[in-house]
Protein backbone atom coordinates (compact mmCIF):
# COMPACT_ATOMS: atom_id res chain seq x y z
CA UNK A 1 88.45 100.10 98.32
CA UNK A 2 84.82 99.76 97.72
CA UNK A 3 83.30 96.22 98.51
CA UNK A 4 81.91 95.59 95.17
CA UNK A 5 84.47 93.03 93.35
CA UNK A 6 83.64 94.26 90.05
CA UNK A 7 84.43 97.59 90.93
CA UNK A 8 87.84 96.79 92.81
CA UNK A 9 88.67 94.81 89.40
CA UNK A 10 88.23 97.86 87.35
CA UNK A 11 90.60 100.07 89.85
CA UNK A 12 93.06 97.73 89.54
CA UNK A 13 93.31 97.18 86.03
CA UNK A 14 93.13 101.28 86.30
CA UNK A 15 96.04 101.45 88.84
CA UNK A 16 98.25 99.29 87.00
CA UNK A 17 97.60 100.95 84.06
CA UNK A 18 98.71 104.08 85.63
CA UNK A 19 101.70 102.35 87.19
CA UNK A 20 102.84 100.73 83.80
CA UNK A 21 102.77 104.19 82.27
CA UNK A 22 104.12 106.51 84.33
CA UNK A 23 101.54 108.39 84.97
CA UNK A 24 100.95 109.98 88.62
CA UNK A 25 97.10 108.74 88.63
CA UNK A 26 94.16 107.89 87.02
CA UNK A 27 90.32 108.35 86.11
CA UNK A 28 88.42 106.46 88.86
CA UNK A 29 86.22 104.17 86.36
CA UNK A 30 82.61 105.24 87.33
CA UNK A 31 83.05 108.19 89.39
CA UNK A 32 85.62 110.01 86.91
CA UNK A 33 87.77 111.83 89.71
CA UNK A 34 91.32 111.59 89.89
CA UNK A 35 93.08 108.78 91.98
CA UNK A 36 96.87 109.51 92.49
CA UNK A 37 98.67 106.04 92.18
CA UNK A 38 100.46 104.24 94.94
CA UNK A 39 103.79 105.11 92.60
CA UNK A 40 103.52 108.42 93.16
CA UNK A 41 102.50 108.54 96.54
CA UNK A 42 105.65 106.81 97.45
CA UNK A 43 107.78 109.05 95.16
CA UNK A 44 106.89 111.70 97.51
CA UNK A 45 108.57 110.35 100.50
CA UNK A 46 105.81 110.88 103.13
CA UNK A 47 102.39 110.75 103.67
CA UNK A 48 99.41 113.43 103.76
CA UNK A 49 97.09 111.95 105.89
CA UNK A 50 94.23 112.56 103.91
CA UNK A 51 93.66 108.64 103.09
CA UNK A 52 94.31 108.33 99.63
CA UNK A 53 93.31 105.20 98.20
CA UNK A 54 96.75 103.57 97.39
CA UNK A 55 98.79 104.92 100.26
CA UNK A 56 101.89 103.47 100.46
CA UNK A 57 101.90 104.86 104.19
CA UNK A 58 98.85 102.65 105.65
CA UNK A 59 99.86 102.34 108.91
């Protein structure tokens, strides 16, 4: 997550948008690209090891 507060406040209220809908991700606020949700990435069972932002997986 990035350090500014702000920012982490707008992925969240993204994120949980995502997660109250259904929906597998959603528009990162200011960069636009698409962040898969930590719903999803745990619907899949394992993880990719790329370091998605809300991996379920974090070891």
């Amino acid at each position: 997550m990035p350090a500014d507060p702000a920012y982490q406040a707008e992925i969240i209220k993204a994120h949980d948008g995502a997660l109250a809908a259904g929906s597998a991700g959603y528009l990162d606020p200011r960069t636009g690209l698409f962040v898969l949700s930590a719903g999803f990435l745990a619907a899949r069972g394992t993880c990719c090891g790329r370091g998605c932002r809300h991996c379920p997986y974090v070891k």
